[in-house]
N, C-alpha and C. Protein backbone atom coordinates (compact mmCIF):
# COMPACT_ATOMS: atom_id res chain seq x y z
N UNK A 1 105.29 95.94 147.72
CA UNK A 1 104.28 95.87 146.68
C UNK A 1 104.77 96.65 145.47
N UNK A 2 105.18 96.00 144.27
CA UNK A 2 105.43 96.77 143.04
C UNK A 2 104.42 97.66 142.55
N UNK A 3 104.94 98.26 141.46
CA UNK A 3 103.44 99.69 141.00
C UNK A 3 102.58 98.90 140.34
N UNK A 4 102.68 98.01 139.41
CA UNK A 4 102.20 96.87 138.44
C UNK A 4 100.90 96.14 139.66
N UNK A 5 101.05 95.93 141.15
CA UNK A 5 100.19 95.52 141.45
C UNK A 5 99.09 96.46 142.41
N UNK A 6 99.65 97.70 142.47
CA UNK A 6 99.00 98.61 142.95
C UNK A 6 97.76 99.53 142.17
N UNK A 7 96.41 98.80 142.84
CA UNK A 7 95.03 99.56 142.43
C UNK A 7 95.53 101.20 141.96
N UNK A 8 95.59 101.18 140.68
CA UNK A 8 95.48 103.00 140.58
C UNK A 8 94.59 104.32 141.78
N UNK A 9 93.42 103.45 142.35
CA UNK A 9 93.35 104.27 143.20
C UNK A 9 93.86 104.41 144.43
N UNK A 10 94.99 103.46 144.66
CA UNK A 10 95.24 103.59 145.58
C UNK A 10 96.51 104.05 145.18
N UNK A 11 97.09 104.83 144.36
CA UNK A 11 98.57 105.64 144.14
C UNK A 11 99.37 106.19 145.13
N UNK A 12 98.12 107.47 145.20
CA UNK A 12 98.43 108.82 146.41
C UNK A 12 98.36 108.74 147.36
N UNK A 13 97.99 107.32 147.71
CA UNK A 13 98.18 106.94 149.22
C UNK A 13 99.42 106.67 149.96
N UNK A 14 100.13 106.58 149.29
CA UNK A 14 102.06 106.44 149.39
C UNK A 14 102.37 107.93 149.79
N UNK A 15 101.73 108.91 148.76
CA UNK A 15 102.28 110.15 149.46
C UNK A 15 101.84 110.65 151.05
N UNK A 16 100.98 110.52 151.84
CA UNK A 16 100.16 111.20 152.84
C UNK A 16 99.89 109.58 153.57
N UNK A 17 100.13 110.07 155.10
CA UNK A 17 99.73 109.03 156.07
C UNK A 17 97.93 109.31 155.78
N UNK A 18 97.39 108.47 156.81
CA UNK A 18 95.60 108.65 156.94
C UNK A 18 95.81 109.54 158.76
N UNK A 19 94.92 110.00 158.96
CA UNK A 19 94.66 110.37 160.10
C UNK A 19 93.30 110.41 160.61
N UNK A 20 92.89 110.24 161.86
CA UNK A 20 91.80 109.79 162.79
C UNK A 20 91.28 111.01 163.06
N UNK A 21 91.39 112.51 162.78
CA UNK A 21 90.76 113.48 162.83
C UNK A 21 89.45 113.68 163.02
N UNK A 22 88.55 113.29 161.92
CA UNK A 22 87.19 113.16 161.27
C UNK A 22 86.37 112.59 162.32
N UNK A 23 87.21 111.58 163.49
CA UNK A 23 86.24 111.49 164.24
C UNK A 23 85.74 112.14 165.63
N UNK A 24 86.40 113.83 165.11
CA UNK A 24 85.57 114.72 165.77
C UNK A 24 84.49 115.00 165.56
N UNK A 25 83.94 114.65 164.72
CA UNK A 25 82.50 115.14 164.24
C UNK A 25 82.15 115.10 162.86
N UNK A 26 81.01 114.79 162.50
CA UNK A 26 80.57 114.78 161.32
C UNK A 26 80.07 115.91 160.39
N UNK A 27 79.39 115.98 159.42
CA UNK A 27 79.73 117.80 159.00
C UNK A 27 78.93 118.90 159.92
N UNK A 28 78.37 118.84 160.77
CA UNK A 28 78.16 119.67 161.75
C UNK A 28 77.60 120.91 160.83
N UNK A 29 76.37 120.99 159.92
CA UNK A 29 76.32 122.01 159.24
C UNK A 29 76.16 123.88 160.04
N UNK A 30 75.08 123.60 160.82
CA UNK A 30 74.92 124.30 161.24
C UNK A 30 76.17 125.07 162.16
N UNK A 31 77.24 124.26 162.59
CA UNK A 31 78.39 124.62 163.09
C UNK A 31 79.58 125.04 162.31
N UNK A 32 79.28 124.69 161.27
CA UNK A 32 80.31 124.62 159.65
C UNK A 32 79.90 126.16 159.48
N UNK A 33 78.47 126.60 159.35
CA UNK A 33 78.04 127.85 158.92
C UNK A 33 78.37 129.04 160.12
N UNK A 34 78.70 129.07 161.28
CA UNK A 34 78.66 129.76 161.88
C UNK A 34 80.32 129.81 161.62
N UNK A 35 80.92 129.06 161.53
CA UNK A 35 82.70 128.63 161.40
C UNK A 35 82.89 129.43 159.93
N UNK A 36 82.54 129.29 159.18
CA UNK A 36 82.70 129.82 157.72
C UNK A 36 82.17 131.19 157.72
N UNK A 37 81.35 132.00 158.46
CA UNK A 37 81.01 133.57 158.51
C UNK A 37 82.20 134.21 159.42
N UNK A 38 82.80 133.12 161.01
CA UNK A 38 83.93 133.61 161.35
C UNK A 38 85.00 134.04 160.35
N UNK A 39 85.50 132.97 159.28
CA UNK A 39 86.21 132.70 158.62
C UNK A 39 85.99 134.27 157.48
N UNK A 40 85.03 134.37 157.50
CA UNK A 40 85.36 135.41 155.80
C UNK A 40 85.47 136.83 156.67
N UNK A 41 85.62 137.07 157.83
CA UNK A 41 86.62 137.88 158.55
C UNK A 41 87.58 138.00 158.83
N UNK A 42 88.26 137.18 158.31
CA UNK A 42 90.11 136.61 158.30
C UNK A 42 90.46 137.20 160.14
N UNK A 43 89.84 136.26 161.16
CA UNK A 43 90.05 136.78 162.50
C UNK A 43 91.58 136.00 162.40
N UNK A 44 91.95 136.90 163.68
CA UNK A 44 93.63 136.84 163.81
C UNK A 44 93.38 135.83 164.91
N UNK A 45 94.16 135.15 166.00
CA UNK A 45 93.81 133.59 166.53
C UNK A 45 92.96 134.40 168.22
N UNK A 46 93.32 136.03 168.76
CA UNK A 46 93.00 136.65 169.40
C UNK A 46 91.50 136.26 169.11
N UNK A 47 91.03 136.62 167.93
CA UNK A 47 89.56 136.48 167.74
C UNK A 47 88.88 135.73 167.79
N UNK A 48 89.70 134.82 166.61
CA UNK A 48 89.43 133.30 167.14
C UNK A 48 88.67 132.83 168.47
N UNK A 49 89.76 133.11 169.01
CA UNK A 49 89.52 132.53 170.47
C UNK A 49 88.33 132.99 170.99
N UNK A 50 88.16 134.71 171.19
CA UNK A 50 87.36 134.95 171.74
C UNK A 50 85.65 134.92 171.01
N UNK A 51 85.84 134.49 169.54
CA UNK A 51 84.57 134.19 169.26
C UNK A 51 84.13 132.41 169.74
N UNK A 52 85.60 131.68 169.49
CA UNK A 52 84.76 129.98 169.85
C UNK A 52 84.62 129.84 171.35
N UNK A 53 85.90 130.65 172.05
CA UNK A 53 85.83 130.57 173.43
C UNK A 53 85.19 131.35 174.89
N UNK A 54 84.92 132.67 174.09
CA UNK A 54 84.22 133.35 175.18
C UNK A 54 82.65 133.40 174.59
N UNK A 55 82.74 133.63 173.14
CA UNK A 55 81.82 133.90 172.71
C UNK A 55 80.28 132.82 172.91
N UNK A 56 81.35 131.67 172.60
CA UNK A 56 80.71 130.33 172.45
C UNK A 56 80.01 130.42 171.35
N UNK A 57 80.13 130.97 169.87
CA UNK A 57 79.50 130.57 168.97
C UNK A 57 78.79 129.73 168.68
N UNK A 58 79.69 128.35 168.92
CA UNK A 58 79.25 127.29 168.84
C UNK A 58 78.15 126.51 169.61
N UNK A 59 78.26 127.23 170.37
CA UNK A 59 77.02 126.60 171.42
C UNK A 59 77.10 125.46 172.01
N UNK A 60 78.45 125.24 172.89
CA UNK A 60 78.78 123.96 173.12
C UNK A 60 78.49 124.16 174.63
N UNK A 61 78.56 123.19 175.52
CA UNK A 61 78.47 122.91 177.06
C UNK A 61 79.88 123.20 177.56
N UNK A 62 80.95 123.04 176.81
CA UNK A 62 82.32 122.87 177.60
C UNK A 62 83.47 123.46 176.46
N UNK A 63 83.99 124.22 177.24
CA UNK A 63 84.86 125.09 176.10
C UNK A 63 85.85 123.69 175.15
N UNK A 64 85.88 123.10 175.79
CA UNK A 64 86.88 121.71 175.58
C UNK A 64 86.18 121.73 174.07
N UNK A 65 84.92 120.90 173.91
CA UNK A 65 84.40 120.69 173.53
C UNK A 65 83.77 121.98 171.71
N UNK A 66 83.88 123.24 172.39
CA UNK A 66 83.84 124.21 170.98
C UNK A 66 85.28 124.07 170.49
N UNK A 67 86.23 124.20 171.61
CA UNK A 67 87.37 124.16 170.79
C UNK A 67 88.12 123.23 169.82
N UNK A 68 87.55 121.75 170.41
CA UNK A 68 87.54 120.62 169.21
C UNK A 68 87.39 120.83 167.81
N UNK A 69 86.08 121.31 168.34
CA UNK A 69 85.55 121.19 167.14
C UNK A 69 85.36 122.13 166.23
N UNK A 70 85.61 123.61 166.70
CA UNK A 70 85.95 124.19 165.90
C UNK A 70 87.66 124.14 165.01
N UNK A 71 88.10 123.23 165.84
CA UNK A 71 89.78 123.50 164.66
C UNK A 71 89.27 122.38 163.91
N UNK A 72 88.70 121.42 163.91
CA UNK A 72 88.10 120.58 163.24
C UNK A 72 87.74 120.94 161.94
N UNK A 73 86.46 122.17 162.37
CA UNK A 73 86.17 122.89 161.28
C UNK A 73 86.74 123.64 160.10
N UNK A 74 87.78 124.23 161.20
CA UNK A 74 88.40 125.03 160.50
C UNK A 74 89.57 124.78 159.77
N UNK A 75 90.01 123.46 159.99
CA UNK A 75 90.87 122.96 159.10
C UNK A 75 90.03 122.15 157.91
N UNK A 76 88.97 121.47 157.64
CA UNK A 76 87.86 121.39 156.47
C UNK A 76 87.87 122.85 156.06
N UNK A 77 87.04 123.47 156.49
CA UNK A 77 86.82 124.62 155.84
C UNK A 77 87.99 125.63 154.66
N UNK A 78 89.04 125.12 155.89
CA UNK A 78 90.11 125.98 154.93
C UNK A 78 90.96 125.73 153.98
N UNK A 79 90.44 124.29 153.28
CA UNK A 79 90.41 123.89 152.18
C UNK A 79 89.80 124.31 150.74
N UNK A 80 88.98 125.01 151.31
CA UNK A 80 88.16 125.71 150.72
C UNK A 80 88.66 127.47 150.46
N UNK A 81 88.01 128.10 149.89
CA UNK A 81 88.10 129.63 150.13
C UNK A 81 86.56 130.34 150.04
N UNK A 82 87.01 131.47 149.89
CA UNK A 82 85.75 132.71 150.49
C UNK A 82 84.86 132.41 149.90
N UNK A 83 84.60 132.07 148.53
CA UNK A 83 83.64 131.68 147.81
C UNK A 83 82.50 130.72 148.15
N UNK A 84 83.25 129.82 149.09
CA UNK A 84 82.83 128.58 149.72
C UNK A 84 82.17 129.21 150.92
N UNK A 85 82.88 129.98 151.39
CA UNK A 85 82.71 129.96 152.78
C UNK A 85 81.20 130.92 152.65
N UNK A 86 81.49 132.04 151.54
CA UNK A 86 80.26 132.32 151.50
C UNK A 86 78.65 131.59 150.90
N UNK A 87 79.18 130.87 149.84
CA UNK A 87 77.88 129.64 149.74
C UNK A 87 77.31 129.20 150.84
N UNK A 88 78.62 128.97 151.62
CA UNK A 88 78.41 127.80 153.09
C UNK A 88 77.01 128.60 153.95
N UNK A 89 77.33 130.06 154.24
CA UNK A 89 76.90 131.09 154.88
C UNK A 89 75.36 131.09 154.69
N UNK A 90 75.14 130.84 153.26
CA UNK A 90 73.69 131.79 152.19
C UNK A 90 73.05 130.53 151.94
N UNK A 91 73.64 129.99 151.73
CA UNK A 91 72.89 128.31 150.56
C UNK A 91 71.75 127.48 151.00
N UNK A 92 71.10 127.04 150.48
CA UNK A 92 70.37 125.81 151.14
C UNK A 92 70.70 124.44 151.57
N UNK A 93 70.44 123.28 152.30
CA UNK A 93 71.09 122.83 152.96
C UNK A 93 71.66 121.70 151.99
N UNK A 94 71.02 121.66 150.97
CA UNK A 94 71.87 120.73 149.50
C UNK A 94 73.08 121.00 149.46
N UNK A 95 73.13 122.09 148.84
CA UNK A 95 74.52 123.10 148.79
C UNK A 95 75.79 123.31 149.30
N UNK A 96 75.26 123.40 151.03
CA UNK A 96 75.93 123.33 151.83
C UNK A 96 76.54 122.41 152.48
N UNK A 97 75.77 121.36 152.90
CA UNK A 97 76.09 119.96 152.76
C UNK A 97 77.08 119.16 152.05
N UNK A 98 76.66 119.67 150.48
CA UNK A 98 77.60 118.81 149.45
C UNK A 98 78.58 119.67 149.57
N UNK A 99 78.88 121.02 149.72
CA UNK A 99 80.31 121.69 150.21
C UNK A 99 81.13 120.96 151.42
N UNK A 100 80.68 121.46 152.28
CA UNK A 100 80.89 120.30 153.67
C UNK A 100 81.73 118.57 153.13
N UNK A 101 80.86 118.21 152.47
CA UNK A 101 81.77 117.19 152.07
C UNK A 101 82.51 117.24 151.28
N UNK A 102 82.65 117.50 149.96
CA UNK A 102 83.89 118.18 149.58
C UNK A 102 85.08 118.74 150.49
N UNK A 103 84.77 119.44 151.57
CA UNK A 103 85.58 119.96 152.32
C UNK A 103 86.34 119.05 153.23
N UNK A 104 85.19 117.99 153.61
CA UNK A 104 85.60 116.81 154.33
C UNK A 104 86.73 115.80 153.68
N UNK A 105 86.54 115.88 152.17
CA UNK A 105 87.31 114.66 151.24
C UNK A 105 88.51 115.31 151.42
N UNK A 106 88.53 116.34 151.15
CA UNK A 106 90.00 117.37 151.03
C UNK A 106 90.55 117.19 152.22
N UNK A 107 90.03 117.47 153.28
CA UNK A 107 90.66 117.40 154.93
C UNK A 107 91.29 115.52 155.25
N UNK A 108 90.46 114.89 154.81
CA UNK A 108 90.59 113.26 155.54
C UNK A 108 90.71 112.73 154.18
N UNK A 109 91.73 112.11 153.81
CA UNK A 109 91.79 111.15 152.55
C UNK A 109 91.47 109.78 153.25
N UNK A 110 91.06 109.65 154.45
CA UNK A 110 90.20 108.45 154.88
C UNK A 110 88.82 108.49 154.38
N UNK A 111 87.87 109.44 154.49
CA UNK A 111 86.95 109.50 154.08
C UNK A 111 87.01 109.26 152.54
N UNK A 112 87.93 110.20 151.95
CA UNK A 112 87.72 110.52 150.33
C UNK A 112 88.06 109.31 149.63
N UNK A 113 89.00 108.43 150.23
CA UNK A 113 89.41 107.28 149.77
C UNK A 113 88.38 105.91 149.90
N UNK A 114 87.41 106.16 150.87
CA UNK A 114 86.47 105.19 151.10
C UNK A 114 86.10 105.50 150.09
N UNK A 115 85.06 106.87 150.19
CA UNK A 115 83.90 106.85 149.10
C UNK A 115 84.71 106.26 147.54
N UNK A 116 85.77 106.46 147.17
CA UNK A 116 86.21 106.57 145.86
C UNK A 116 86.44 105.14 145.98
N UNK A 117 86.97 103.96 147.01
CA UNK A 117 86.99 103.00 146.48
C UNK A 117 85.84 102.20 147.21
N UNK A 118 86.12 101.91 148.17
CA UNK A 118 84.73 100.75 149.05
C UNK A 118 82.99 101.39 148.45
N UNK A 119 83.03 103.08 148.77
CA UNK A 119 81.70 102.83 148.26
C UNK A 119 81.33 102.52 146.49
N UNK A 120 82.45 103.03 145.74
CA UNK A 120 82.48 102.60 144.32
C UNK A 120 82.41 101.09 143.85
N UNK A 121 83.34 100.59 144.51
CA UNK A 121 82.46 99.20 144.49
C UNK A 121 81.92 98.41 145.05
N UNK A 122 81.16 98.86 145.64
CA UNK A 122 80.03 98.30 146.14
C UNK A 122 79.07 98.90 145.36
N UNK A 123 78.94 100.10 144.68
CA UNK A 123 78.14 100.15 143.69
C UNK A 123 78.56 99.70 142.28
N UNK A 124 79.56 99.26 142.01
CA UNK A 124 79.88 98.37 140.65
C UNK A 124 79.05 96.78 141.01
N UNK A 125 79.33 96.01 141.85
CA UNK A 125 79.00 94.99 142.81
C UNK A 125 77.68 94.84 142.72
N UNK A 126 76.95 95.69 142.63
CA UNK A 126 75.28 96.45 142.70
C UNK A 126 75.11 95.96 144.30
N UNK A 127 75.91 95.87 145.20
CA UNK A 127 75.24 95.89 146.69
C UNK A 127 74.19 96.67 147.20
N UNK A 128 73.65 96.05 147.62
CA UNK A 128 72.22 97.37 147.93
C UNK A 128 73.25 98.30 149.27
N UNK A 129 73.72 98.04 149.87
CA UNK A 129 74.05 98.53 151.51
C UNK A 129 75.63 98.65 151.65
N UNK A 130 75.97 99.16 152.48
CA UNK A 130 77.65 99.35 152.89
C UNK A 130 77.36 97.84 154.06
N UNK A 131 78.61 97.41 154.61
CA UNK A 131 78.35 96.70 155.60
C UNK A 131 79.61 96.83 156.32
N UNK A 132 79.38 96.49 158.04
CA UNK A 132 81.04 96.20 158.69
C UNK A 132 81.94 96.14 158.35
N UNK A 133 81.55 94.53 157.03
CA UNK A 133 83.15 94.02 156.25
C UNK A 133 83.60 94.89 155.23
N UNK A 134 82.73 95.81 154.62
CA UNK A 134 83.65 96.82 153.80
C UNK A 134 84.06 97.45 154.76
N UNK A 135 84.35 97.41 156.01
CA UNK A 135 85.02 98.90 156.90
C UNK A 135 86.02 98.12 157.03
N UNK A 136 86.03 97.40 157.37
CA UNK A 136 86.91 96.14 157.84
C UNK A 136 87.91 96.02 157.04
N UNK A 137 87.68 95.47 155.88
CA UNK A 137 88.39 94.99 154.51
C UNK A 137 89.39 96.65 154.19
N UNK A 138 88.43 97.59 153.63
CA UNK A 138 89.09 98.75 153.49
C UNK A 138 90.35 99.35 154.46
N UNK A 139 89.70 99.22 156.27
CA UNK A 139 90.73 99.35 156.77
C UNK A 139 92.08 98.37 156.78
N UNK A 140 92.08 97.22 156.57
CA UNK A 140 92.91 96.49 156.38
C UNK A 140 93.72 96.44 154.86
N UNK A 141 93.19 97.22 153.94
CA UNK A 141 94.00 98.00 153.35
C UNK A 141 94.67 98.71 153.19
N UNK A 142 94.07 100.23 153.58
CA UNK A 142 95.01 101.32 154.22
C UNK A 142 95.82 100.98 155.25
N UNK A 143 96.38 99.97 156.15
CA UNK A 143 97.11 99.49 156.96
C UNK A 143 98.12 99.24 155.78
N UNK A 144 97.88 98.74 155.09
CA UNK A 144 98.84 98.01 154.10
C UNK A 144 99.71 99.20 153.40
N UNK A 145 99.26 100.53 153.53
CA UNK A 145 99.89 102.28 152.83
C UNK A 145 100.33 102.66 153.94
N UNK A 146 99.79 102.32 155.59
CA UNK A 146 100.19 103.34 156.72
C UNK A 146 99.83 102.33 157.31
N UNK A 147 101.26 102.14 158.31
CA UNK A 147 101.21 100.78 159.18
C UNK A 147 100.28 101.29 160.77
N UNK A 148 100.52 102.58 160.56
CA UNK A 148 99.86 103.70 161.76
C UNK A 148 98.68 103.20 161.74
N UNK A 149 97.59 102.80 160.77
CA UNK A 149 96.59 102.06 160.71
C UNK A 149 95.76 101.15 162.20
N UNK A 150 97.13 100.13 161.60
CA UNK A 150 96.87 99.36 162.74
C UNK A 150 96.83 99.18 164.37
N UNK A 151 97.42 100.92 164.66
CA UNK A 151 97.50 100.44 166.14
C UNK A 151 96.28 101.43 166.43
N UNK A 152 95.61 101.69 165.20
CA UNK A 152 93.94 102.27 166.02
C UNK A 152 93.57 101.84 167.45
N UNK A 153 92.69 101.81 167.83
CA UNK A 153 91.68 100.87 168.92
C UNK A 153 90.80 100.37 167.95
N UNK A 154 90.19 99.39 168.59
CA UNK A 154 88.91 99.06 168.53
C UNK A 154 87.90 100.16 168.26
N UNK A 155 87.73 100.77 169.41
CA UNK A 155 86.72 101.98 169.62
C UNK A 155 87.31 103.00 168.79
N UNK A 156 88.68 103.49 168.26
CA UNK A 156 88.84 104.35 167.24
C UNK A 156 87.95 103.85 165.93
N UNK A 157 88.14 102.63 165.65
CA UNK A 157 87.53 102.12 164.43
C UNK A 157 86.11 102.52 164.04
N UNK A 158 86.07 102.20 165.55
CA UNK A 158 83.94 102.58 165.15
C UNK A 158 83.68 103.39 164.88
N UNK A 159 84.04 103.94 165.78
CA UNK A 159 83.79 105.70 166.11
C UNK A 159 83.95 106.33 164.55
N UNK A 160 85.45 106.03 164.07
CA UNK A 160 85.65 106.48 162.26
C UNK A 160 84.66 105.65 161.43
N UNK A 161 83.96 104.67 161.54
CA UNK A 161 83.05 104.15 160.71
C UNK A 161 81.72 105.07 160.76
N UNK A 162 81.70 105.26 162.26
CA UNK A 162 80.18 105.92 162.75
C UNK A 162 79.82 107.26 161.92
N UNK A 163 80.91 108.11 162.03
CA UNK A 163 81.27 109.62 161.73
C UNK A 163 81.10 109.35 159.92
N UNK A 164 81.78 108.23 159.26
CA UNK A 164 81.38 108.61 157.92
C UNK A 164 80.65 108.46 157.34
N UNK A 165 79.48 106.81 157.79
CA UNK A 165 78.44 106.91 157.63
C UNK A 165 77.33 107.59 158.20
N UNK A 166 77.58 108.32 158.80
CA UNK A 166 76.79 109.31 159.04
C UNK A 166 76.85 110.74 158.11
N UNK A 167 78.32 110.81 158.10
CA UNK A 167 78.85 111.78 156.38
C UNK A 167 77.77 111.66 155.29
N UNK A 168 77.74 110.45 154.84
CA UNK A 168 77.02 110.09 154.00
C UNK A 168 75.78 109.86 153.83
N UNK A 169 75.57 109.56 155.48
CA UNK A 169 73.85 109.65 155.49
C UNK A 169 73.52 111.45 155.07
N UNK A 170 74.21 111.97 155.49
CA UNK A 170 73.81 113.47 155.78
C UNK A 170 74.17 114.30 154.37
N UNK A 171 74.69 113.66 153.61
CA UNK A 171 75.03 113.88 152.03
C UNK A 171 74.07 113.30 151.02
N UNK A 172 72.97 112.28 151.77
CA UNK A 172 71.95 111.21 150.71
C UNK A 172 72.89 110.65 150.10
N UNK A 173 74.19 110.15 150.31
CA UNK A 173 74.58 109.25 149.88
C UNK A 173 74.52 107.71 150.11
N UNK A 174 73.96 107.63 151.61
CA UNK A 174 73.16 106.80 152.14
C UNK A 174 71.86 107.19 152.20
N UNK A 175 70.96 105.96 152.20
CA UNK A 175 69.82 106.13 152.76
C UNK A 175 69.40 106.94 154.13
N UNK A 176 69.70 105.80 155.29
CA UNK A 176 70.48 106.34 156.39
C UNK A 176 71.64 105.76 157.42
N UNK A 177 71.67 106.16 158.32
CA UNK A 177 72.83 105.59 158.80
C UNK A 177 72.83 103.92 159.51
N UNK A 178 71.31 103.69 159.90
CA UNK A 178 71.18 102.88 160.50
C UNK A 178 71.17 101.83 158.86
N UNK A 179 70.73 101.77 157.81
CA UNK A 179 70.26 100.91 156.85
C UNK A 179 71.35 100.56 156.01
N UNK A 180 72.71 101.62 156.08
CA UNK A 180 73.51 102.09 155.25
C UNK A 180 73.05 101.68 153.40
N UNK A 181 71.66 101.82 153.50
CA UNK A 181 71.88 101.78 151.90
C UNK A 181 72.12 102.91 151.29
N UNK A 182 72.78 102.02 149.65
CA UNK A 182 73.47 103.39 149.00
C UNK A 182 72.46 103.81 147.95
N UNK A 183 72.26 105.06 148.08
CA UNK A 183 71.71 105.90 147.42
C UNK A 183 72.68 107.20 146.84
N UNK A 184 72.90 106.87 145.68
CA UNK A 184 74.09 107.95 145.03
C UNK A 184 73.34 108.90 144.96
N UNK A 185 74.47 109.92 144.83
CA UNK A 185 73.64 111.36 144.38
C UNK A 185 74.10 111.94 143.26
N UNK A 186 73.70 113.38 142.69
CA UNK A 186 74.45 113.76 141.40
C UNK A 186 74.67 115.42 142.18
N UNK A 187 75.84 115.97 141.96
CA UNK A 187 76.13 117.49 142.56
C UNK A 187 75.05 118.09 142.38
N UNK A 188 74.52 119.23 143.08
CA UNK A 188 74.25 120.26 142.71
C UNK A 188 74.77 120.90 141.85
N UNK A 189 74.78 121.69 140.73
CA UNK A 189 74.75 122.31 139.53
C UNK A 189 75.77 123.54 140.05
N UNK A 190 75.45 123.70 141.15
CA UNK A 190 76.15 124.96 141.71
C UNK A 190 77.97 124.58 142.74
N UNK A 191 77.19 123.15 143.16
CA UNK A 191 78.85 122.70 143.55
C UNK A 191 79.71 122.28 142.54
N UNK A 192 78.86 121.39 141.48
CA UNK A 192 79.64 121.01 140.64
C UNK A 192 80.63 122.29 139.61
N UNK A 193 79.67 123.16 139.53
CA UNK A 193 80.72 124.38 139.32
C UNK A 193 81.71 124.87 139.67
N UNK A 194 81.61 124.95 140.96
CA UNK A 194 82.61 125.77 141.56
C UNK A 194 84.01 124.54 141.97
N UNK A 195 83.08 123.79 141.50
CA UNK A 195 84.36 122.29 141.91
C UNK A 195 85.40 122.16 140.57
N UNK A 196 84.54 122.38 139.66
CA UNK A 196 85.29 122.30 138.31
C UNK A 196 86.21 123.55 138.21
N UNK A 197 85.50 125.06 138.62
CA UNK A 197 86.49 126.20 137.84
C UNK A 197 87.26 125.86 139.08
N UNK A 198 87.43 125.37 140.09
CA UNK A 198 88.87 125.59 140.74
C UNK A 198 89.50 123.74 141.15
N UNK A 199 89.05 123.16 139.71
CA UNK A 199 90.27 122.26 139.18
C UNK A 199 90.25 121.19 140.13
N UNK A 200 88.94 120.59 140.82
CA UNK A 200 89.32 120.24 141.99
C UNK A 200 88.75 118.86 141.87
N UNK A 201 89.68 118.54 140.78
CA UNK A 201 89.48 116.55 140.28
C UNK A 201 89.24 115.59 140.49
N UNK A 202 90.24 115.59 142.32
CA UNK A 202 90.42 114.61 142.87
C UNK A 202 88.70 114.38 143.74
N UNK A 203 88.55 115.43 143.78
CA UNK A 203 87.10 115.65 144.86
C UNK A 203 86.49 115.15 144.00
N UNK A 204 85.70 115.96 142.62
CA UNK A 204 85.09 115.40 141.69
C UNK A 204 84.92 113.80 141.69
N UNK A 205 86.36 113.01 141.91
CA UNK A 205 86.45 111.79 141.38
C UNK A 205 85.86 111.11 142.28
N UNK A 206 86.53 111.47 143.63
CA UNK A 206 85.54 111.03 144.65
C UNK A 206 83.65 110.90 144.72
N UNK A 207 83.35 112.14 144.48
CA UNK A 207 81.70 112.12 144.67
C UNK A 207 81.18 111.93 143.17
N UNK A 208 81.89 112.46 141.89
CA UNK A 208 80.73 111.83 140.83
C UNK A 208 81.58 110.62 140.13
N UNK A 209 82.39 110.83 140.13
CA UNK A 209 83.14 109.51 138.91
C UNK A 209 83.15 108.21 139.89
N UNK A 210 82.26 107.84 140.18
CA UNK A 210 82.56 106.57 141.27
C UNK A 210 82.78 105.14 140.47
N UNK A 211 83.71 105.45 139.90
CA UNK A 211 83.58 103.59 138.62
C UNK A 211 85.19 103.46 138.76
């Protein structure tokens, strides 16, 4: 594929494979916040451990299961810095939320790349709803940047569809998850700040510049 026929948004997709991560879990706020107060203690991996694993912070049934999902977390999160982590901590659940995703776009350029192109147009389009065939279509794009794409499963597929519309339900960027209608949002005043003084464009472009 020459550059001449390559969607500008799809550039930076040449640099970075996609990865299936994200469908550990969706932003898990309440688990994000307990992960982000670990975090502004700079624990050494000793601590780590013994806060997700003995401690059970997380409040999981099966250590298997905190430990997922906390590196999950903690690789979103640490996209971010203290600033974040302390919003994450204090904020209301607007706030925190729209951090969370931000954090999410930064971690998975699967996610960040949907919202910026499939859900963008589908709101140029004026579609009321997301549907299958934009998951479909989109993934059969990114196959076309990362051939790794294609040897998903089946059940990987869903599962990554499930997890982002649910992202988005949990952002009001959907209605909800079951309806997938789109309902845009505009930042909080307070993310959009802290998104701007630390230069962070690509995110921006993702959640407000959607055209």
């Amino acid at each position: 594929m020459s550059d001449e026929t390559v969607n500008p948004k799809w550039q930076a997709l040449r640099m970075a494979p996609f990865n299936a991560e994200i469908s550990a879990g969706s932003l898990l706020p309440l688990e994000s916040r307990r992960v982000a107060k670990l975090l502004l203690t700079l624990p050494d991996e000793t601590a780590w451990q013994q806060a997700i694993e003995i401690d059970n912070i997380l409040q999981k049934k099966t250590t298997a299961t905190a430990r997922r999902q906390a590196t999950l977390l903690r690789k979103r999160l640490t996209t971010l810095d203290a600033q974040a982590w302390q919003l994450i901590t204090e904020r209301e659940s607007e706030v925190v939320n729209q951090l969370l995703l931000a954090a999410a776009v930064k971690h998975s350029q699967l996610l960040g790349y949907f919202i910026r192109k499939t859900y963008a147009d589908c709101q140029r389009r004026l579609d009321p709803a997301l549907t299958l065939s934009d998951w479909q279509n989109y993934l059969a794009e990114c196959a076309h940047h990362d051939s790794a794409v294609s040897g998903w499963s089946d059940s990987t597929k869903a599962k990554l569809f499930q997890v982002i519309v649910r992202i988005l339900a949990e952002t009001k960027y959907l209605e909800s998850a079951r309806s997938m209608k789109l309902t845009p949002q505009s930042l909080h005043p307070d993310v959009h700040r802290y998104l701007s003084t630390h230069h962070e464009t690509y995110v921006l472009d993702c959640l407000e510049r959607r055209t």
